[in-house]
N, C-alpha and C. Protein backbone atom coordinates (compact mmCIF):
# COMPACT_ATOMS: atom_id res chain seq x y z
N UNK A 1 -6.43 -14.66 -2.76
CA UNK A 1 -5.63 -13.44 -2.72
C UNK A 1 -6.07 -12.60 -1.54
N UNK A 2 -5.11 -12.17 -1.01
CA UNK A 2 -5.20 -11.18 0.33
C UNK A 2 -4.95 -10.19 -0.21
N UNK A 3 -5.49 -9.08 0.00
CA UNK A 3 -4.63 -7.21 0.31
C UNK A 3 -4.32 -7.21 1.82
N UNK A 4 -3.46 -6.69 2.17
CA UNK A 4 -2.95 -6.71 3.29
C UNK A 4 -2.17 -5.04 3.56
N UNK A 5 -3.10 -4.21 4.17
CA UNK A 5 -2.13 -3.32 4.71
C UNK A 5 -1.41 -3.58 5.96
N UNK A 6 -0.42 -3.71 6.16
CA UNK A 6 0.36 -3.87 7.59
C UNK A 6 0.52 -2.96 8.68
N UNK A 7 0.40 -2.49 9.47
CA UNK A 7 0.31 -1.66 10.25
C UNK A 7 1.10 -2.19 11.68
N UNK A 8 2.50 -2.19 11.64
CA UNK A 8 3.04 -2.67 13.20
C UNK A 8 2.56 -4.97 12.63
N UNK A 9 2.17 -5.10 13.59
CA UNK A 9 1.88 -6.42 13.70
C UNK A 9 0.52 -6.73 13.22
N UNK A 10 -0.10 -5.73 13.14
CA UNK A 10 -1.57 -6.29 12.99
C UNK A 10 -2.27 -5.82 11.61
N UNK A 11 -3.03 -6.22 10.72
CA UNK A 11 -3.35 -6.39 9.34
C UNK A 11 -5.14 -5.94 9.30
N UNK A 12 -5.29 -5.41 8.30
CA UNK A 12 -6.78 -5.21 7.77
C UNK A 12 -6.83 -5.89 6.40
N UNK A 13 -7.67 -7.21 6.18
CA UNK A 13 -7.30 -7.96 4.85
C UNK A 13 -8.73 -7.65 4.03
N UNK A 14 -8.83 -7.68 3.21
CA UNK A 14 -9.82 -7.68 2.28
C UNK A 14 -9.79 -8.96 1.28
N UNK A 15 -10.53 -9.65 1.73
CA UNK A 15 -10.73 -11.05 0.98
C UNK A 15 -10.87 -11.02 -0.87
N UNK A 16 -10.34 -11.27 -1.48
CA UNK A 16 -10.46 -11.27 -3.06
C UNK A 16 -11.09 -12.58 -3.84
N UNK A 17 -11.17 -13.32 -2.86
CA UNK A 17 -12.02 -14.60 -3.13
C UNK A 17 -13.60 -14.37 -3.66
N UNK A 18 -13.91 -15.08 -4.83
CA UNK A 18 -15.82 -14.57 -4.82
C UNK A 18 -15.88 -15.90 -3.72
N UNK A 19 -17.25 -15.57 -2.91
CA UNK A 19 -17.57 -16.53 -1.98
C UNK A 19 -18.89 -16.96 -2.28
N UNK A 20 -19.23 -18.48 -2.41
CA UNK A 20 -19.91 -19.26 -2.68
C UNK A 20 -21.70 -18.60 -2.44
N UNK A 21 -21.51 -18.17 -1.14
CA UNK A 21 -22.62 -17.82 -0.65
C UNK A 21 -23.10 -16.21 -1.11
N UNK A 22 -22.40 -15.45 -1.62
CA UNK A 22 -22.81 -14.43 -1.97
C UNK A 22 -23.01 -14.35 -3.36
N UNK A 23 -23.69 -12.86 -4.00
CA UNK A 23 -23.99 -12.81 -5.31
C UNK A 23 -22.60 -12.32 -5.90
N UNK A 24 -22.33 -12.67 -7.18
CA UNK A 24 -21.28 -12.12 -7.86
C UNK A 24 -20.49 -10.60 -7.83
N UNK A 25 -19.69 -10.04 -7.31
CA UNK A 25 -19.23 -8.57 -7.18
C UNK A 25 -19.43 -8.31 -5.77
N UNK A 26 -19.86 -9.26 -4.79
CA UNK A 26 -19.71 -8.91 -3.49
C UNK A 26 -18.70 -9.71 -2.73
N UNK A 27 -17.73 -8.68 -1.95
CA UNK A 27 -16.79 -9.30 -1.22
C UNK A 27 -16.92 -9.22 0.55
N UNK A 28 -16.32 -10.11 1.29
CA UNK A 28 -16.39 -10.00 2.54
C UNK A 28 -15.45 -9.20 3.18
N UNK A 29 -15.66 -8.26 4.19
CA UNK A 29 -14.61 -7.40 4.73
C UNK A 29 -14.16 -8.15 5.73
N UNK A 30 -12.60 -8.58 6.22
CA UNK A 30 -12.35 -9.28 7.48
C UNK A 30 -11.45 -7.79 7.75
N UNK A 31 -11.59 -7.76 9.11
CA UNK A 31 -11.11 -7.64 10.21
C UNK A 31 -9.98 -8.27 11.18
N UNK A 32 -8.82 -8.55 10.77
CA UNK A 32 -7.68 -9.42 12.06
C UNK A 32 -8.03 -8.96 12.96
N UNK A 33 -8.63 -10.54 14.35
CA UNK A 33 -8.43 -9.68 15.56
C UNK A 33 -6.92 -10.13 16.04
N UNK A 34 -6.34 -9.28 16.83
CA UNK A 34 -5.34 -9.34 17.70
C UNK A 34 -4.91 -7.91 18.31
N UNK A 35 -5.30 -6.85 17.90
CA UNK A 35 -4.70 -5.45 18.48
C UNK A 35 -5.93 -4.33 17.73
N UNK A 36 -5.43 -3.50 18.01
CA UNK A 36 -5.76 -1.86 17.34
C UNK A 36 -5.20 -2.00 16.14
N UNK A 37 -6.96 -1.38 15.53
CA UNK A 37 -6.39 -1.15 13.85
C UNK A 37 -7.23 0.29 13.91
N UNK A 38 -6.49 1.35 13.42
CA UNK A 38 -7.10 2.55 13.26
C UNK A 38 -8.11 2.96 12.22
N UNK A 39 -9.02 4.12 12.96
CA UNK A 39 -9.98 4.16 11.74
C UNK A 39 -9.06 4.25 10.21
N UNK A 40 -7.93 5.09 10.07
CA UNK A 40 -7.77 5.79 9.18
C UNK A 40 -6.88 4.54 8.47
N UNK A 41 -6.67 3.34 9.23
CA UNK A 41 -5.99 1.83 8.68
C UNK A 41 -7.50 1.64 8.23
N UNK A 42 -8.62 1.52 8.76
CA UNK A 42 -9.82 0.54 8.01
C UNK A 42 -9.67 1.22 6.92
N UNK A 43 -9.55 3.03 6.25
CA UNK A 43 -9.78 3.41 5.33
C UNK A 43 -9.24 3.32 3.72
N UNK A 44 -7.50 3.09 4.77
CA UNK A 44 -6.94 3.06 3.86
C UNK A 44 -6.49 1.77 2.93
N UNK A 45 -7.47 0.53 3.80
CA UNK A 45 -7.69 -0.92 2.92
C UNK A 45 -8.77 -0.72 2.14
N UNK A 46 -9.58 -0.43 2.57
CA UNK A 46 -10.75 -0.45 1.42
C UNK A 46 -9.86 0.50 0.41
N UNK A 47 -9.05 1.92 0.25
CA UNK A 47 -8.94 2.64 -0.65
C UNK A 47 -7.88 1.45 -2.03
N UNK A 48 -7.10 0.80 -0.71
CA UNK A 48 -6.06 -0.28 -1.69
C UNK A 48 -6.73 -1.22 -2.40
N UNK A 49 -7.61 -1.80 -1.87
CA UNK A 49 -8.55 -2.82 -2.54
C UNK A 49 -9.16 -1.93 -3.76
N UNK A 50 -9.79 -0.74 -3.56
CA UNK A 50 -10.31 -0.47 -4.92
C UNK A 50 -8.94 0.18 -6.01
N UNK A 51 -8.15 0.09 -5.72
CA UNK A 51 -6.77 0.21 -6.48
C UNK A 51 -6.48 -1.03 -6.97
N UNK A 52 -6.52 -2.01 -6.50
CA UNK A 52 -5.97 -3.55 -6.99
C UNK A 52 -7.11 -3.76 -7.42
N UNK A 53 -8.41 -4.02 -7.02
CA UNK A 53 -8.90 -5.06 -8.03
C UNK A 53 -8.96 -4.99 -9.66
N UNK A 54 -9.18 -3.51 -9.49
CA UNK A 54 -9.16 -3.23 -11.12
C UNK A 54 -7.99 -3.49 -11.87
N UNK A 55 -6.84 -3.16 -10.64
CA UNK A 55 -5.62 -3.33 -11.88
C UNK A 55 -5.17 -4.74 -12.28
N UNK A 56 -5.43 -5.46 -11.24
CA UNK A 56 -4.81 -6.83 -11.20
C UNK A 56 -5.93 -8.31 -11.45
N UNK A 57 -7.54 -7.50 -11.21
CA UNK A 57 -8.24 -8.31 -11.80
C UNK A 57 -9.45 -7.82 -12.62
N UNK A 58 -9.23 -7.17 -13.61
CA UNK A 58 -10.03 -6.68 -14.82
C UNK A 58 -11.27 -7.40 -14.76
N UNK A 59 -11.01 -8.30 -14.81
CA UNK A 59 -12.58 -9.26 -15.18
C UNK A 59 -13.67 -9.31 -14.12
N UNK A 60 -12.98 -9.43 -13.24
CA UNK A 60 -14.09 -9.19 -11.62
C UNK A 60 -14.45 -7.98 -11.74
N UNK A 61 -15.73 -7.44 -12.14
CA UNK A 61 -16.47 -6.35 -11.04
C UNK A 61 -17.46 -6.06 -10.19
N UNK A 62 -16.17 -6.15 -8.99
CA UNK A 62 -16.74 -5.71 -7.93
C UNK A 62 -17.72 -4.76 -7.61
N UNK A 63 -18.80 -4.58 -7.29
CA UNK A 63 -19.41 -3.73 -6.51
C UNK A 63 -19.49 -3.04 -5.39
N UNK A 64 -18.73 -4.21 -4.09
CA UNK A 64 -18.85 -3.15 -3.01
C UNK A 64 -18.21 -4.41 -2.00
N UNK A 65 -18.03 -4.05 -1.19
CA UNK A 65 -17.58 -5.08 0.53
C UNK A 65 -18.67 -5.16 1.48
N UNK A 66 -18.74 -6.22 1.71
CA UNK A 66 -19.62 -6.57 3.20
C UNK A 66 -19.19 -7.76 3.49
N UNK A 67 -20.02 -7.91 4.95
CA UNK A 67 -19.29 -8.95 5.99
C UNK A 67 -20.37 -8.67 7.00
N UNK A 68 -20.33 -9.91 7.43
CA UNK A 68 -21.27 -10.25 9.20
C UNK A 68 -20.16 -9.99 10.22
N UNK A 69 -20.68 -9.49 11.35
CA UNK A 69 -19.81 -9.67 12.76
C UNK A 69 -20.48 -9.35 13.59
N UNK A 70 -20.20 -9.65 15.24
CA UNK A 70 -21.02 -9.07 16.52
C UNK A 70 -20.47 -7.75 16.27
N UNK A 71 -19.79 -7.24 15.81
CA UNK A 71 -18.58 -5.99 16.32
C UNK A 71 -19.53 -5.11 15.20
N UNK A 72 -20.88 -5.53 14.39
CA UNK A 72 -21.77 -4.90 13.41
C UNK A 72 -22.95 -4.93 14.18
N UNK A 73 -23.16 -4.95 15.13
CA UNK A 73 -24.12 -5.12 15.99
C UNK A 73 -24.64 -3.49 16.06
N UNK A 74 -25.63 -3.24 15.82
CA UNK A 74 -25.41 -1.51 15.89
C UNK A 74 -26.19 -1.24 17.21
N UNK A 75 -26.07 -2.34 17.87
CA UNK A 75 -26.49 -1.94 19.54
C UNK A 75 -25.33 -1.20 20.21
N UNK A 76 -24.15 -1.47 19.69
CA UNK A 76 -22.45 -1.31 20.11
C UNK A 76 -22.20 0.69 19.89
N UNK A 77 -23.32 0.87 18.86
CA UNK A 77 -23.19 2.21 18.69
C UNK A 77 -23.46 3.08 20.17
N UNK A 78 -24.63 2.29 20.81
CA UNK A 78 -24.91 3.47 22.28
C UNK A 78 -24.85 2.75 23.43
N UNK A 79 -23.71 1.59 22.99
CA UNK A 79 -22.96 1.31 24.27
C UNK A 79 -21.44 2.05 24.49
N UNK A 80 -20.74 2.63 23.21
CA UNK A 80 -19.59 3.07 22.93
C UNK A 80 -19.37 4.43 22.97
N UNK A 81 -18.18 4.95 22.95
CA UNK A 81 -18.19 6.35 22.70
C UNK A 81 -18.06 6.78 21.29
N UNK A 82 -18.92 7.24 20.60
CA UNK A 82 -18.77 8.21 19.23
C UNK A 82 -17.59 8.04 18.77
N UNK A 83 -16.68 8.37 20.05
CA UNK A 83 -14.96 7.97 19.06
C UNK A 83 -14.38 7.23 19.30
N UNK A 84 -15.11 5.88 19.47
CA UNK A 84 -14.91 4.76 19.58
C UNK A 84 -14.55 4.22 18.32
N UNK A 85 -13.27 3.71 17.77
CA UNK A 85 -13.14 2.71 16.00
C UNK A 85 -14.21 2.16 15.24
N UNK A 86 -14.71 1.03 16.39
CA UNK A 86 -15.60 0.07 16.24
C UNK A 86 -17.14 1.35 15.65
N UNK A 87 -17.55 1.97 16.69
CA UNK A 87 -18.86 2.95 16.26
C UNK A 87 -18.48 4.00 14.79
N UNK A 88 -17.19 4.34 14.97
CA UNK A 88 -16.64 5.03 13.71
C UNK A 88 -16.66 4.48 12.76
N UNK A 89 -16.12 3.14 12.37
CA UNK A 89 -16.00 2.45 11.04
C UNK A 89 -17.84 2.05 10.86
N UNK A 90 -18.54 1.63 11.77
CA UNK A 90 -19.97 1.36 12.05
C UNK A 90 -20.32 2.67 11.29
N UNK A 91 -20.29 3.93 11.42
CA UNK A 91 -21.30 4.70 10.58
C UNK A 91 -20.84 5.01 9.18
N UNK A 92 -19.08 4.67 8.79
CA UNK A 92 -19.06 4.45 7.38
C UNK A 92 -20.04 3.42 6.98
N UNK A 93 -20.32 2.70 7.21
CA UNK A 93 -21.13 1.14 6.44
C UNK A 93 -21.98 1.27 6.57
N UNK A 94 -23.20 1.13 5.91
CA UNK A 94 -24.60 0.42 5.82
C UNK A 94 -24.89 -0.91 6.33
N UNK A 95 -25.62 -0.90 7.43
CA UNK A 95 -25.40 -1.49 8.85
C UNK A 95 -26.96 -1.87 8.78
N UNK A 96 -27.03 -3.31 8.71
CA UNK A 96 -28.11 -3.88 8.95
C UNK A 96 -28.41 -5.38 9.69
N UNK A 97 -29.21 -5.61 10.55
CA UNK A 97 -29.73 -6.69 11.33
C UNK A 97 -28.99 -8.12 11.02
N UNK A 98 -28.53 -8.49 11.98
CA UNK A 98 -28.79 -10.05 12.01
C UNK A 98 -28.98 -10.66 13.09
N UNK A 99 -29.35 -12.46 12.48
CA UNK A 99 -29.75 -13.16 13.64
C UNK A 99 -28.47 -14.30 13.83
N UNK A 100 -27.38 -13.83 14.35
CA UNK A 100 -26.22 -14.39 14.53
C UNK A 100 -26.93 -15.55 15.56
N UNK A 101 -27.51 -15.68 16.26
CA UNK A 101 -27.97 -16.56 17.37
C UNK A 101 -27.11 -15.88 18.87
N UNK A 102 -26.73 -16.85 19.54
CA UNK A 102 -25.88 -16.53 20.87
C UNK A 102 -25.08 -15.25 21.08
N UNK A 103 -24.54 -15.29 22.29
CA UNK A 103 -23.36 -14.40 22.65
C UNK A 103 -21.95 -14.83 22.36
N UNK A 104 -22.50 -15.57 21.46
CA UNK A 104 -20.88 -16.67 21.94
C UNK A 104 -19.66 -15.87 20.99
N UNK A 105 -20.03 -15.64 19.43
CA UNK A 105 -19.09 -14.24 18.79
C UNK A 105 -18.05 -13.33 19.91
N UNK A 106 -19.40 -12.84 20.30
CA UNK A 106 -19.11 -11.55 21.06
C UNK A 106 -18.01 -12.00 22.44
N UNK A 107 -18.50 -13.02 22.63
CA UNK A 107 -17.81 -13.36 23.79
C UNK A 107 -16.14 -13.57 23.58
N UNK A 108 -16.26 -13.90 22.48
CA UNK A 108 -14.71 -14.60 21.71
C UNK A 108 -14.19 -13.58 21.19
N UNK A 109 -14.48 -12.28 20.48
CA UNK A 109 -13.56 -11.34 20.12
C UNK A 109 -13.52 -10.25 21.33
N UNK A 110 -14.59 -10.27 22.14
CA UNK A 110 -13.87 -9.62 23.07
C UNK A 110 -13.76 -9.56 24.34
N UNK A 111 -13.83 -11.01 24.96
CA UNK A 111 -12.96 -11.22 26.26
C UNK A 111 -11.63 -12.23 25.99
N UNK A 112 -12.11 -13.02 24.77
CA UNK A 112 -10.91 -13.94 24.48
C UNK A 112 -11.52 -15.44 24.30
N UNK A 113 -11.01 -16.20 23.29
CA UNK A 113 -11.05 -17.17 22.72
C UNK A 113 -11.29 -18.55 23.81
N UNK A 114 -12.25 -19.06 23.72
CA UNK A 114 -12.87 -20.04 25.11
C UNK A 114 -13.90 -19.62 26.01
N UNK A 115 -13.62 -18.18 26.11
CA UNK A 115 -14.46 -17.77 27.08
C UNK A 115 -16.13 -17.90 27.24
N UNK A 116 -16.77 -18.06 28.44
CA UNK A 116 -17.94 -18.58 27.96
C UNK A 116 -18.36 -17.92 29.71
N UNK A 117 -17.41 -17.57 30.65
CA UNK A 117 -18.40 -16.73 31.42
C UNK A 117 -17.60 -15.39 31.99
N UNK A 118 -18.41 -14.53 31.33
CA UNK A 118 -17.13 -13.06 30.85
C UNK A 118 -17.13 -12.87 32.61
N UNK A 119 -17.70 -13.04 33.37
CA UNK A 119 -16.90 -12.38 34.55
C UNK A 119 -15.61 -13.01 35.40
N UNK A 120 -15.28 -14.18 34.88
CA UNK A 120 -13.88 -15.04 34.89
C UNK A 120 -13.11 -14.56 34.40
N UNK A 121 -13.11 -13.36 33.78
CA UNK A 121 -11.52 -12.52 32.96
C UNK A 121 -11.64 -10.92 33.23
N UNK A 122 -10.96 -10.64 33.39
CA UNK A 122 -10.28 -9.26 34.19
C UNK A 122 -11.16 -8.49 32.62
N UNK A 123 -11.97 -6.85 32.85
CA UNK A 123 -12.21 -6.16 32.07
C UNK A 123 -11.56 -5.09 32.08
N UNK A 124 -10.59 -4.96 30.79
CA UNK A 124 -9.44 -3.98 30.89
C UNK A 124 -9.34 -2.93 29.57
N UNK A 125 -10.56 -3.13 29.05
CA UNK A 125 -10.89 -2.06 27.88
C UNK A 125 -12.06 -1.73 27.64
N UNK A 126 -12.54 -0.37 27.52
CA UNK A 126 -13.82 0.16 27.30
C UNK A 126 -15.36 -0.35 26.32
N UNK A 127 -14.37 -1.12 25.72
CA UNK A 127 -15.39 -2.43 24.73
C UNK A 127 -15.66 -3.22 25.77
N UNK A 128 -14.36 -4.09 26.65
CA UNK A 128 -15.04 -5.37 27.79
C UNK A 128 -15.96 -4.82 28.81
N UNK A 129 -15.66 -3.48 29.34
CA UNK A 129 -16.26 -2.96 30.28
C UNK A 129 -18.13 -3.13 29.63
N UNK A 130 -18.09 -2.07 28.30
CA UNK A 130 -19.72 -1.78 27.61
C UNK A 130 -19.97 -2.93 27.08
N UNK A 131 -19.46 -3.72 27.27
CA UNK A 131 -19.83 -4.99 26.43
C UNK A 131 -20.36 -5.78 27.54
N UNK A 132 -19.45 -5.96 28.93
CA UNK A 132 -19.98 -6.95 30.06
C UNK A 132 -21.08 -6.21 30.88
N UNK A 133 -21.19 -5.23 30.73
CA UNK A 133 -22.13 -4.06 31.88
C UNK A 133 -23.16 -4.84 31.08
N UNK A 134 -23.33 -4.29 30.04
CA UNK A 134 -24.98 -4.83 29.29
C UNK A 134 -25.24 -6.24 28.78
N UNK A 135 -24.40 -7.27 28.97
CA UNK A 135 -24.55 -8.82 28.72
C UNK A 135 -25.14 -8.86 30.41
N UNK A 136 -24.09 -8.34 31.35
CA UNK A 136 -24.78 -8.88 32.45
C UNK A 136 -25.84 -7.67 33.25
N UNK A 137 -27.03 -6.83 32.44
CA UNK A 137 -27.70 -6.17 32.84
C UNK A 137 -28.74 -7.06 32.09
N UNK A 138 -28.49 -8.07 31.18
CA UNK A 138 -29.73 -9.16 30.84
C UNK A 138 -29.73 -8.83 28.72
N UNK A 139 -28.92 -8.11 28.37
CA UNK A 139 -28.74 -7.61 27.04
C UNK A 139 -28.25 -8.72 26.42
N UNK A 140 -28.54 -8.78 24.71
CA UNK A 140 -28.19 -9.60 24.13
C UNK A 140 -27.48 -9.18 22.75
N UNK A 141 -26.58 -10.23 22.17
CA UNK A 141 -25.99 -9.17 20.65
C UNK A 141 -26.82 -10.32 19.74
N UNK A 142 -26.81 -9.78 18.83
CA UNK A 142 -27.54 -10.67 17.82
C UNK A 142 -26.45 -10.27 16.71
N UNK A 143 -25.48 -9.88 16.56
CA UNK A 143 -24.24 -9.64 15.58
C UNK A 143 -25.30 -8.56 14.55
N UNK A 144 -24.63 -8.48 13.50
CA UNK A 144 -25.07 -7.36 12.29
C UNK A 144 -24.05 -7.68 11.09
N UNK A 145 -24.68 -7.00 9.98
CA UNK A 145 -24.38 -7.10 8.61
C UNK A 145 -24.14 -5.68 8.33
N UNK A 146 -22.81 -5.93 7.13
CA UNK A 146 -22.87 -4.20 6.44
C UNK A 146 -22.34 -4.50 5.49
N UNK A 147 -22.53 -3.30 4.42
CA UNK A 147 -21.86 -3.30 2.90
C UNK A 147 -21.65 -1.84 2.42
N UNK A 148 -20.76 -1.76 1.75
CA UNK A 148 -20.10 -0.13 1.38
C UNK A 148 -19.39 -0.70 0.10
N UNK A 149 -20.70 0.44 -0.79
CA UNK A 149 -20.40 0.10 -2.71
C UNK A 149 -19.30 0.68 -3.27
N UNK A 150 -18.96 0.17 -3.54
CA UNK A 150 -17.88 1.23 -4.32
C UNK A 150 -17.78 2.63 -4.79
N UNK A 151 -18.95 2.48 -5.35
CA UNK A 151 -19.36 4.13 -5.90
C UNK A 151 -19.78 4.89 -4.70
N UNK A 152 -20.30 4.12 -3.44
CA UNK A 152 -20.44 5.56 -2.78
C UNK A 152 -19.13 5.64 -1.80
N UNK A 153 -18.01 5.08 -2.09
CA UNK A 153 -17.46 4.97 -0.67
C UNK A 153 -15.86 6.64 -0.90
N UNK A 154 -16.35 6.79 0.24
CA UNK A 154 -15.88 8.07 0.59
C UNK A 154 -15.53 8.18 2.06
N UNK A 155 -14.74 7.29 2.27
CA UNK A 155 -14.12 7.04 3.98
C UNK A 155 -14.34 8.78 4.67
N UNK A 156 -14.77 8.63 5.86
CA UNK A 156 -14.76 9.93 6.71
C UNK A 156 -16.04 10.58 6.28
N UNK A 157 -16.78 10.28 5.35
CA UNK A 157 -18.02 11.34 5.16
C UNK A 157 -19.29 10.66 5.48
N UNK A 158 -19.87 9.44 6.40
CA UNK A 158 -20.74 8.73 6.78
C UNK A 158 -21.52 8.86 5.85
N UNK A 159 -21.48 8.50 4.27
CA UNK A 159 -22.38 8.65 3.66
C UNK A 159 -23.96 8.30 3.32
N UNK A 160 -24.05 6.79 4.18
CA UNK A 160 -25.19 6.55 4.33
C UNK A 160 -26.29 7.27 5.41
N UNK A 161 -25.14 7.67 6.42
CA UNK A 161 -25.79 8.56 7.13
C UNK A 161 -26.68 10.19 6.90
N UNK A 162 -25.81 10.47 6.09
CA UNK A 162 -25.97 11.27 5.56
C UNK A 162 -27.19 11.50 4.39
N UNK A 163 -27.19 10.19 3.49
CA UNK A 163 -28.39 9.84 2.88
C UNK A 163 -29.44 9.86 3.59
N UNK A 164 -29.36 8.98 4.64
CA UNK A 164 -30.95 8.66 5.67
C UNK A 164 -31.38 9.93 6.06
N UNK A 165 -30.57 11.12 6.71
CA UNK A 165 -30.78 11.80 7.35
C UNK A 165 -31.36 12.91 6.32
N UNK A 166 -31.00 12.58 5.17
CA UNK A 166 -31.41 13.37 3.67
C UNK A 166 -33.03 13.21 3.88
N UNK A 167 -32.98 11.72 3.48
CA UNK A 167 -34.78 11.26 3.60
C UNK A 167 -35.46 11.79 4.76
N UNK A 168 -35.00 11.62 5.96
CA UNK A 168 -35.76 12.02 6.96
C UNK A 168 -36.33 13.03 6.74
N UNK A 169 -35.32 13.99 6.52
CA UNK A 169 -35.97 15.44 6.61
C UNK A 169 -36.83 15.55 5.36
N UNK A 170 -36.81 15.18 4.73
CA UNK A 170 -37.53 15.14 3.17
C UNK A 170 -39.02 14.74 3.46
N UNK A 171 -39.21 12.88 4.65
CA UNK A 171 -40.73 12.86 4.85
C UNK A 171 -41.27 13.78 6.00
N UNK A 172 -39.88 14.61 6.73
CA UNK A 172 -41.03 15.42 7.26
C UNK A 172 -41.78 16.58 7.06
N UNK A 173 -41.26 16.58 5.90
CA UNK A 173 -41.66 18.50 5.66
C UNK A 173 -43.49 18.05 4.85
């Protein structure tokens, strides 16, 4: 089962499948690449997904969404601008490390599918630009992981951020 908000041509799906590799109540967030999906489209799939699962599958409970991608890389945060999608939807989620291996992800969602030496394709968006400046200044992505629970999710209020920044100030006093 897909949720599918539509937006023009291009889709934000939320997978309804349990997946083999995860624990029970965790789902994977995909992303369609092919165009612009707005922050306020990422928001408003996660809001549909927690509308359907309950109604249409009682017995599943879910806990929360996550998913791997280079585009979770939270190096992408201070290569981007703040109001950048990609860094925006990045500080809704709880955003943690991985060891994706290569560039090769990164290379494929954003110069294009084959590609394997980004200065062979024209850089014509502010992702290819911050993305090729620092691959070819010797930088590497190692992709990233994130998950956003159900109970805390509150699109637009960076809530984990907001937590951490809770603690911080808490061990320094």
């Amino acid at each position: 089962m897909h949720v599918q908000r539509l937006r023009g041509q291009y889709a934000s799906r939320l997978h309804g499948e349990p997946q083999p590799s995860r624990p029970p109540g965790e789902q994977p967030i995909h992303v369609s690449a092919g165009g612009p999906l707005t922050f306020d489209d990422c928001g408003e799939s996660f809001r549909l997904a927690l509308e359907i699962f309950p109604r249409y599958f009682p017995e599943f409970k879910f806990r929360g969404f996550c998913t791997s991608s280079c585009l979770m890389d939270s190096r992408l945060d201070g290569l981007l601008s703040p109001a950048s999608i990609i860094v925006r939807m990045q500080r809704e989620l709880y955003l943690y490390p991985g060891l994706q291996g290569d560039n090769q992800q990164i290379y494929h969602r954003v110069f294009g599918w084959g590609v394997t030496d980004i200065n062979s394709v024209p850089w014509t968006t502010s992702l290819q630009r911050a993305v090729g400046q620092y691959l070819n200044s010797g930088g590497h992505f190692h992709g990233g992981y994130c998950f956003i629970l159900k109970d805390d999710f509150c699109w637009g209020s960076q809530v984990y951020r907001r937590t951490i920044s809770h603690i911080q100030k808490e061990t320094r006093s």
